[in-house]
N, C-alpha and C. Protein backbone atom coordinates (compact mmCIF):
# COMPACT_ATOMS: atom_id res chain seq x y z
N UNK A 1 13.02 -5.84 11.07
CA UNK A 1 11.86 -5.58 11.88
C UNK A 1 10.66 -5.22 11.01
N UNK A 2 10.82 -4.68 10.19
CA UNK A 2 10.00 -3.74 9.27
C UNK A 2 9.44 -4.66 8.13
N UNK A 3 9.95 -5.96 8.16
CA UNK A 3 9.41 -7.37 7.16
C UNK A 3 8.56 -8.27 8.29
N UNK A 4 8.95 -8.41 9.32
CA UNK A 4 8.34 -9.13 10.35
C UNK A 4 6.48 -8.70 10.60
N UNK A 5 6.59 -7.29 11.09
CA UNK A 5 5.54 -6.38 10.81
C UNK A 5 4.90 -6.44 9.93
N UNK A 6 5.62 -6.28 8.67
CA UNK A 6 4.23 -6.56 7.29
C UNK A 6 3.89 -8.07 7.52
N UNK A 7 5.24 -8.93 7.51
CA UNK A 7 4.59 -10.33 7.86
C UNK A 7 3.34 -10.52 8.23
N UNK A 8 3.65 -9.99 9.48
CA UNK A 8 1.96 -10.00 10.63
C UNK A 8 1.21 -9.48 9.83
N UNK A 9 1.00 -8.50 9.39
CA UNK A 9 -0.26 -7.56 9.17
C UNK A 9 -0.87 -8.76 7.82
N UNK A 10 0.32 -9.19 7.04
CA UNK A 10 -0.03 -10.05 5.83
C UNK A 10 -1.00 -11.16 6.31
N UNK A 11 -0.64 -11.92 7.32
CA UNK A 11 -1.43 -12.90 7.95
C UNK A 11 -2.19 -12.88 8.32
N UNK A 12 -2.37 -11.28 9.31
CA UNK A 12 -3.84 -11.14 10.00
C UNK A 12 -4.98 -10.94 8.64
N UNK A 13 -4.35 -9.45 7.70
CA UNK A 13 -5.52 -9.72 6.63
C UNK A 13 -5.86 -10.78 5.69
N UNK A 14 -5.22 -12.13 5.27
CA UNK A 14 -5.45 -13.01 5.19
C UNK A 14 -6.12 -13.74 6.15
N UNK A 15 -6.21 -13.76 7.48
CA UNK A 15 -7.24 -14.63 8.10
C UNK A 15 -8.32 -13.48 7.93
N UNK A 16 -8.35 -12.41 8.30
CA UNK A 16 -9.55 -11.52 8.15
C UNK A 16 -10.54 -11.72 6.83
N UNK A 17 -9.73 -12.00 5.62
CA UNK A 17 -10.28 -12.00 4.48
C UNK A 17 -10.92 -13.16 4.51
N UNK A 18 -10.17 -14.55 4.85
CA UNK A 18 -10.95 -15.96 4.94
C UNK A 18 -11.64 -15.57 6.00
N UNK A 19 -12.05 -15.07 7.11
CA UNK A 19 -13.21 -15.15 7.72
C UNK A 19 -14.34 -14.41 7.32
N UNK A 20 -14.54 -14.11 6.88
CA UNK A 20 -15.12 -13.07 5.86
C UNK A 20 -16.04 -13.19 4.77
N UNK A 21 -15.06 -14.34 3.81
CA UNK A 21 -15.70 -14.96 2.88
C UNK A 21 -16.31 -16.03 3.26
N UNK A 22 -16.79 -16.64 4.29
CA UNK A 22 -17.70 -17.50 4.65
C UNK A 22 -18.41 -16.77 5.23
N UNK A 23 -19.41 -16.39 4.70
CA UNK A 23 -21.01 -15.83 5.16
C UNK A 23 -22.05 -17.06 4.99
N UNK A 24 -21.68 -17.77 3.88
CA UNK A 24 -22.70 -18.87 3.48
C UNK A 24 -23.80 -19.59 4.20
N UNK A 25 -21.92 -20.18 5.03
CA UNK A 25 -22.87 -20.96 6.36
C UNK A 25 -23.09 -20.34 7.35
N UNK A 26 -22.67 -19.11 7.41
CA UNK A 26 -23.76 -18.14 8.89
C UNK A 26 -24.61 -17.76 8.39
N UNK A 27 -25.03 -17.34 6.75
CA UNK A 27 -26.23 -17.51 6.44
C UNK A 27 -27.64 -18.51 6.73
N UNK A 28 -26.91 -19.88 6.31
CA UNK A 28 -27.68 -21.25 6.59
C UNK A 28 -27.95 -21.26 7.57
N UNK A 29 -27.22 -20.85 8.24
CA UNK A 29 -26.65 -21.09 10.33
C UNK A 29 -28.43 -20.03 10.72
N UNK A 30 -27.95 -19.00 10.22
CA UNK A 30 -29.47 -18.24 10.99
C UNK A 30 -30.62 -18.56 10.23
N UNK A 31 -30.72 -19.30 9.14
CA UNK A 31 -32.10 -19.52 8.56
C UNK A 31 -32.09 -20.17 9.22
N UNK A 32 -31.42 -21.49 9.58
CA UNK A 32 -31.89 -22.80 10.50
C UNK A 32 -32.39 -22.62 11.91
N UNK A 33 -31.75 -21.44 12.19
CA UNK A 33 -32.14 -21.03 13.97
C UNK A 33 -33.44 -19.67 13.42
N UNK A 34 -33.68 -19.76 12.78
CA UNK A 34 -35.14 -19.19 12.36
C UNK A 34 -36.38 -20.04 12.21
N UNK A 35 -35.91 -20.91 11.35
CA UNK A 35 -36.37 -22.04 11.39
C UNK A 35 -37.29 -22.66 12.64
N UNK A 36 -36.29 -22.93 13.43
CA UNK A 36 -36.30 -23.34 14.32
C UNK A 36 -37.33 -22.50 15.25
N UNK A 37 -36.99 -21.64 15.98
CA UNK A 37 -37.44 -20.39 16.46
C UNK A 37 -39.06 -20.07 15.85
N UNK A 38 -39.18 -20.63 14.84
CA UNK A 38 -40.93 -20.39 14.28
C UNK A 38 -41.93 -21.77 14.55
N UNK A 39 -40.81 -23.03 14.37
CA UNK A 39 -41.54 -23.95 15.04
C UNK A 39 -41.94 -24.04 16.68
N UNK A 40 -40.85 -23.21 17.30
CA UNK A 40 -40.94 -23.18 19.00
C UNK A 40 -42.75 -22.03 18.79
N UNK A 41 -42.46 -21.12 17.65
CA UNK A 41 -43.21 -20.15 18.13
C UNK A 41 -44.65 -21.03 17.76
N UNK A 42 -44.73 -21.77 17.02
CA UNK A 42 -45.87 -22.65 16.67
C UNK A 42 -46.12 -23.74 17.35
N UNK A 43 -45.44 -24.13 18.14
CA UNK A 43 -45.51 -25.26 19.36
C UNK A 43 -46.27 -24.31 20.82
N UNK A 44 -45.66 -23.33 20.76
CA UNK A 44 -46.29 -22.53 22.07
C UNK A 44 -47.50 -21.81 21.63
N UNK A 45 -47.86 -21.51 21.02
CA UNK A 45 -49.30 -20.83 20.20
C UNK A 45 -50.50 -22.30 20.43
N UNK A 46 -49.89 -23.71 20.41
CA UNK A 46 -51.13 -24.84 20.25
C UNK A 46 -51.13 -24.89 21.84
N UNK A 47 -50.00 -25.11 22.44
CA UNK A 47 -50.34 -25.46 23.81
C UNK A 47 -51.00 -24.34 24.74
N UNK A 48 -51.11 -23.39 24.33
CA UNK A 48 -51.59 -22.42 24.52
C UNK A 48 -52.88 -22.19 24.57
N UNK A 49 -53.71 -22.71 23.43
CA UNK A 49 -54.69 -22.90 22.97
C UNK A 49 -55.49 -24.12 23.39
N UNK A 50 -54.39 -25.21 24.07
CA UNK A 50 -54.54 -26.49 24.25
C UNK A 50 -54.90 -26.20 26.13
N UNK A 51 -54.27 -25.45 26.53
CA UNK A 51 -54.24 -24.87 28.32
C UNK A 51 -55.53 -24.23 28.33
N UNK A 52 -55.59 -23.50 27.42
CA UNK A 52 -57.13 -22.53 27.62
C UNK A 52 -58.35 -23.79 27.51
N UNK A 53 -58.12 -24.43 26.81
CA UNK A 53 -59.08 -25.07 26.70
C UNK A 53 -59.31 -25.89 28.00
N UNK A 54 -58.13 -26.54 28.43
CA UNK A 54 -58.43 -28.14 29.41
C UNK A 54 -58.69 -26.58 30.82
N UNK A 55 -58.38 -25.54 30.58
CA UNK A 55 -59.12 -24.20 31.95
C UNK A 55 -60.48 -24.40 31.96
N UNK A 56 -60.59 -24.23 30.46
CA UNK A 56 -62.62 -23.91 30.22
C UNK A 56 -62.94 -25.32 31.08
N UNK A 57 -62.49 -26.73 30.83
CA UNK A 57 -62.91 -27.59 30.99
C UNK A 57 -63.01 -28.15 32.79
N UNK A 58 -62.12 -27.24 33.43
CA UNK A 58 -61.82 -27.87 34.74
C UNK A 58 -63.07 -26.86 35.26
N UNK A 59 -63.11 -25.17 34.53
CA UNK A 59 -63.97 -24.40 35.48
C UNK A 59 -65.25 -25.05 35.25
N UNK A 60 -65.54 -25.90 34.02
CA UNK A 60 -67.03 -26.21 33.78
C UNK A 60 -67.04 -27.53 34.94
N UNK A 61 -66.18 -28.64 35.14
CA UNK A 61 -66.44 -29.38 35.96
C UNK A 61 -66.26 -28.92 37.32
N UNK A 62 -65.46 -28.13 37.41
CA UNK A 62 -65.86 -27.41 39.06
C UNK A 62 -67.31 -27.15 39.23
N UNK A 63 -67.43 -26.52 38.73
CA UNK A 63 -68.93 -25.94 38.38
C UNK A 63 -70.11 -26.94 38.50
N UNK A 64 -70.18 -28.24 37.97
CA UNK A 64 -70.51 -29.15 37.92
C UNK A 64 -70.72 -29.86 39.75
N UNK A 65 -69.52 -30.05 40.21
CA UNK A 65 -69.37 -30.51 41.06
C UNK A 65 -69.59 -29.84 42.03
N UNK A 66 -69.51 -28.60 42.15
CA UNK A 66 -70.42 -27.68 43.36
C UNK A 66 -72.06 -28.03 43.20
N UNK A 67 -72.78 -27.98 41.96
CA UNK A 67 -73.82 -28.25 41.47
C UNK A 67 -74.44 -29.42 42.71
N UNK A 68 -73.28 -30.28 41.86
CA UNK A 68 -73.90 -31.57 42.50
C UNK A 68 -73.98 -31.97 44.27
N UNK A 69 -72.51 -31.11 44.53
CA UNK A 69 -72.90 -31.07 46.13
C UNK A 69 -73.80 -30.18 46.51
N UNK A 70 -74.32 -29.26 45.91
CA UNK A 70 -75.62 -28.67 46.55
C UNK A 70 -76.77 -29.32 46.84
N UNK A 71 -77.16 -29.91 45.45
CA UNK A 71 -77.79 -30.79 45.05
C UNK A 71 -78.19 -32.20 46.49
N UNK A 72 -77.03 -32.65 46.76
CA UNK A 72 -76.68 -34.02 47.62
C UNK A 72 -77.26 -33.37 48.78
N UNK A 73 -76.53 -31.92 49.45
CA UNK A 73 -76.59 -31.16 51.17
C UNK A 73 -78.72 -30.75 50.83
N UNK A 74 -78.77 -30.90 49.59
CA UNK A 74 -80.44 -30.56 49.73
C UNK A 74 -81.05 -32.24 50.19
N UNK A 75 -80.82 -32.60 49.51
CA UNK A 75 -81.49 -34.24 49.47
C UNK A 75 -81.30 -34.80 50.85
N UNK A 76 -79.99 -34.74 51.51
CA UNK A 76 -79.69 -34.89 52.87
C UNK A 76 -80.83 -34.01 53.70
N UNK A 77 -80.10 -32.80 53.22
CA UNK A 77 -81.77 -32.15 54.59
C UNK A 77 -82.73 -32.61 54.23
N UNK A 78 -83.57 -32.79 52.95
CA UNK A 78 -84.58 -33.50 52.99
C UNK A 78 -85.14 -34.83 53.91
N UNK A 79 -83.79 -35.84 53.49
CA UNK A 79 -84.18 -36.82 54.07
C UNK A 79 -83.90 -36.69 56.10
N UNK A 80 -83.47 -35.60 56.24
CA UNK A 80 -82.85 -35.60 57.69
C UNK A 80 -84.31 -35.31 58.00
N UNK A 81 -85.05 -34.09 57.51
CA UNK A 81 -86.61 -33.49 57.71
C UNK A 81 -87.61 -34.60 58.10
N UNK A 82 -87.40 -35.71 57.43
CA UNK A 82 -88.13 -36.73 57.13
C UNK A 82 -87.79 -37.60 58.35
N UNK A 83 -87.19 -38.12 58.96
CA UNK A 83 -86.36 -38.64 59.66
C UNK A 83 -86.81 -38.36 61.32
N UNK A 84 -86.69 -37.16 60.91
CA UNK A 84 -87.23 -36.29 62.80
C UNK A 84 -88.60 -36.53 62.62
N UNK A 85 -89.26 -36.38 61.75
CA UNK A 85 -90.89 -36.46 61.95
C UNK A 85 -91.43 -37.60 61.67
N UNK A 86 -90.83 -38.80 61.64
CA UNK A 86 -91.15 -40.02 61.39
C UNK A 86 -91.18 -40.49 62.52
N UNK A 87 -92.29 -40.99 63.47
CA UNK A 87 -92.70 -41.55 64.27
C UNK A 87 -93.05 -42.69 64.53
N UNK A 88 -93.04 -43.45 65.23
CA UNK A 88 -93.82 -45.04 65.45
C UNK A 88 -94.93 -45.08 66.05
């Protein structure tokens, strides 16, 4: 019983030890997901920058386009003004 037991324990710290000594590639493993993780963070920083902008651009053409329907509801009453007092 008492050989069986060390058996085990022999095996487990042998896999313990081989898991162990590979840090390498969980090293590589998290630079790459760092890596990674800085390009996401540099992809979301442009579109970001890219959203603010096409905002500025919709509030300036809103803006625009109220303009211009003011603009039109004036010219209309004008010509409506014109219209009633035009006689034959």
């Amino acid at each position: 019983m008492n050989k069986k037991v060390l058996m085990i324990a022999g095996v487990a710290m042998t896999a313990l030890l081989g898991g162990c000594a590979n840090t390498t590639a969980l090293e590589e493993s998290v630079a790459n997901l760092g890596n990674k993780v800085d390009q996401l963070s540099a992809q979301v920083g442009s579109l970001k920058s890219e959203q603010s902008k096409l905002s500025a651009d919709v509030k300036g053409a809103k803006a625009a386009s109220m303009d211009a329907q003011a603009e039109a509801k004036r010219a209309n009453d004008r010509l409506d003004n014109m219209a009633s007092s035009y006689k034959k």
